[in-house]
C-alpha atoms as a PDB file:
ATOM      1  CA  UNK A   1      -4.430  11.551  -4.213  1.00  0.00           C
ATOM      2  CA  UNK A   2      -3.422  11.648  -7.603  1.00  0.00           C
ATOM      3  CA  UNK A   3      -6.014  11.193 -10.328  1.00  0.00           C
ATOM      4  CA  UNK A   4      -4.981   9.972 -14.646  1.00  0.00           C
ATOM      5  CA  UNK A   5      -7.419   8.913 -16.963  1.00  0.00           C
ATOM      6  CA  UNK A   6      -6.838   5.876 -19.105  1.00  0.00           C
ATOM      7  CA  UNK A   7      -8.049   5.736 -22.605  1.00  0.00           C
ATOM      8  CA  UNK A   8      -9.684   2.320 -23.601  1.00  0.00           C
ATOM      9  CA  UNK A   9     -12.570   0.914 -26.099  1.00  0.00           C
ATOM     10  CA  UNK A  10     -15.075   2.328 -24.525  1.00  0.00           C
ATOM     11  CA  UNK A  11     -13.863   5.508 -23.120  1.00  0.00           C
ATOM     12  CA  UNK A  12     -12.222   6.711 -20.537  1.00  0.00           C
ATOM     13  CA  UNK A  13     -11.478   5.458 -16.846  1.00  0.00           C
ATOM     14  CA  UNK A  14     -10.759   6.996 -14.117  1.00  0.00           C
ATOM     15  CA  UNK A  15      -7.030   5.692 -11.650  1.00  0.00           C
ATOM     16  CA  UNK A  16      -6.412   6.856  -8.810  1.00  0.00           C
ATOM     17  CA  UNK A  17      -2.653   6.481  -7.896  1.00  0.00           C
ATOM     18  CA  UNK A  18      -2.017   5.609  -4.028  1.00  0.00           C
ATOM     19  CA  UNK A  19       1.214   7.283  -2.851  1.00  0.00           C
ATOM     20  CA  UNK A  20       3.267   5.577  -0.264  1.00  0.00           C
ATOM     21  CA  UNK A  21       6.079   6.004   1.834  1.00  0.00           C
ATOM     22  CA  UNK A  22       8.896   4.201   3.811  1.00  0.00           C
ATOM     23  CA  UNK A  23       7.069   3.488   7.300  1.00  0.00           C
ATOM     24  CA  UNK A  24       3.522   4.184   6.364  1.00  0.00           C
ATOM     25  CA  UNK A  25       1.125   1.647   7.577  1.00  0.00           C
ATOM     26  CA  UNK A  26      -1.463  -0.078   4.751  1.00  0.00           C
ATOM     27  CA  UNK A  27      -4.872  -0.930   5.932  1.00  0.00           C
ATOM     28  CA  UNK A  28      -5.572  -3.706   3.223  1.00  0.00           C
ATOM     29  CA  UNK A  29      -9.239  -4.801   1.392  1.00  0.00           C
ATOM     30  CA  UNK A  30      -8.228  -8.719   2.545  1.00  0.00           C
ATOM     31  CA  UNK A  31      -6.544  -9.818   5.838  1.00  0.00           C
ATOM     32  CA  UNK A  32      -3.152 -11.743   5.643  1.00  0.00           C
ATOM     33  CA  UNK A  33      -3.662 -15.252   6.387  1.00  0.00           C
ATOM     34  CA  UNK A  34      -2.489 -14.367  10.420  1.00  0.00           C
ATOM     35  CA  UNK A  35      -6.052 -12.497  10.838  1.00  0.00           C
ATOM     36  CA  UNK A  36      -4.039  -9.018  10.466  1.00  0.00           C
ATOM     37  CA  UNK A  37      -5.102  -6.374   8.004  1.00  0.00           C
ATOM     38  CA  UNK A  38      -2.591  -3.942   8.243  1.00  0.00           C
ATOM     39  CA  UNK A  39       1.061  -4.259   6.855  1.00  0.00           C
ATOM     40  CA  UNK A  40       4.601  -1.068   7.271  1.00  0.00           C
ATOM     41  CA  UNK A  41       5.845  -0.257   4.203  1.00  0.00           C
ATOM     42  CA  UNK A  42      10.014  -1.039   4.474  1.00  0.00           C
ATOM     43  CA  UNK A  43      11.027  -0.380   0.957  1.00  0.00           C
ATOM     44  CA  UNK A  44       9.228   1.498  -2.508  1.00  0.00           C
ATOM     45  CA  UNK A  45       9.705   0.979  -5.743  1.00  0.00           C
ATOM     46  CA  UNK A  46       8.754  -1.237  -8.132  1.00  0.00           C
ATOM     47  CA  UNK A  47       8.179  -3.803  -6.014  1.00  0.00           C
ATOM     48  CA  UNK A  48       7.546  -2.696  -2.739  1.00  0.00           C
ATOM     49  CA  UNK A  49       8.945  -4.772   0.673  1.00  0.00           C
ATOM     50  CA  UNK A  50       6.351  -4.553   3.613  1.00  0.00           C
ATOM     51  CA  UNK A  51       6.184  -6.624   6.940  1.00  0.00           C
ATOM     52  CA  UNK A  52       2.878  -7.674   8.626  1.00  0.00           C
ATOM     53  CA  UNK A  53       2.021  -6.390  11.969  1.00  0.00           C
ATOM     54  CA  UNK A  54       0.155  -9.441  13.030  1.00  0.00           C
ATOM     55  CA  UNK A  55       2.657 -12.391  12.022  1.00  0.00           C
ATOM     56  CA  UNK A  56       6.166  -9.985  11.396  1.00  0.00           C
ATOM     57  CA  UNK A  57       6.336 -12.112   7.711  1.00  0.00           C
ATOM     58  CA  UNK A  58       8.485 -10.070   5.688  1.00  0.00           C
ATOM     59  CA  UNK A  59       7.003  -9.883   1.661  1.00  0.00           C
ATOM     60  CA  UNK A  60       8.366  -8.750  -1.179  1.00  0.00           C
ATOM     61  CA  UNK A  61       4.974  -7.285  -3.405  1.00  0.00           C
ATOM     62  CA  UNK A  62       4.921  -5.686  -7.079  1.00  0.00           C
ATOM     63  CA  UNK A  63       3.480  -2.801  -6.886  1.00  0.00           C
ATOM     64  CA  UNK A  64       0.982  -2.668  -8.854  1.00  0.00           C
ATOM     65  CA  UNK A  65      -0.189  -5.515  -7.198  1.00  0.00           C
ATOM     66  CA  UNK A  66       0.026  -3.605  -3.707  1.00  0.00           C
ATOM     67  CA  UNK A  67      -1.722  -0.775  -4.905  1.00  0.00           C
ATOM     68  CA  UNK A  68      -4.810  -2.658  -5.825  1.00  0.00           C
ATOM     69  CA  UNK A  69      -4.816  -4.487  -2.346  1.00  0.00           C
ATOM     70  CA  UNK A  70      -4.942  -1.255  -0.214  1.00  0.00           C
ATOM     71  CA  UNK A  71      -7.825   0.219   1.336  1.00  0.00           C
ATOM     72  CA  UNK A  72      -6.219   3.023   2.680  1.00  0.00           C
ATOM     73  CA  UNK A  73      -3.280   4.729   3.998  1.00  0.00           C
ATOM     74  CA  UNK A  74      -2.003   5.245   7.421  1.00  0.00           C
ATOM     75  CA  UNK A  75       0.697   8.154   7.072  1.00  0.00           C
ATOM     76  CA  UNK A  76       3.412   8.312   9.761  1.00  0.00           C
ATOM     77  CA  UNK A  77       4.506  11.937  10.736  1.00  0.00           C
ATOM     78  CA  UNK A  78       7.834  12.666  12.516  1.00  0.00           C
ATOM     79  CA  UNK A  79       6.227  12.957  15.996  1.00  0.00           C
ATOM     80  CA  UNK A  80       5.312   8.857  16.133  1.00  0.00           C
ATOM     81  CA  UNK A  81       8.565   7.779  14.014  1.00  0.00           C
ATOM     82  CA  UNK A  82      11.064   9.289  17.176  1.00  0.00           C
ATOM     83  CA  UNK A  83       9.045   7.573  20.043  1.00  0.00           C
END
């Protein structure tokens, strides 16, 4: 995971920049509103388009706003995406 440092008034802070992917699954810190927790990413970039796998709502999220919200991240390799 991808580490930057941001200058501010008091120093420096550390960011760590979560990397996603088209049909990863995202554990998040809060459950959607269903009771499910985890959400597949359908579409990156600057807003990012993922569906939850409790309720199938489709949601449109900035991602900035995503990448707060994540706890982890669930990668998909080829083996599970062909089954």
């Amino acid at each position: 995971m991808p580490i930057f440092r941001r200058q501010h008034k008091g120093g420096f802070t550390e960011v760590k920049i979560i990397t996603f992917s088209q049909g990863d699954i995202l554990e998040m810190k809060k459950p959607h509103p269903c009771g499910a927790s985890r959400m597949r990413v359908l579409r990156v970039g600057s807003d990012v388009r993922v569906v939850c796998l409790g309720c199938e709502r489709d949601m449109t999220i900035p991602r900035v706003k995503l990448e707060r919200a994540v706890k982890r991240v669930i990668m998909l390799d080829d083996e599970n995406l062909s089954k």
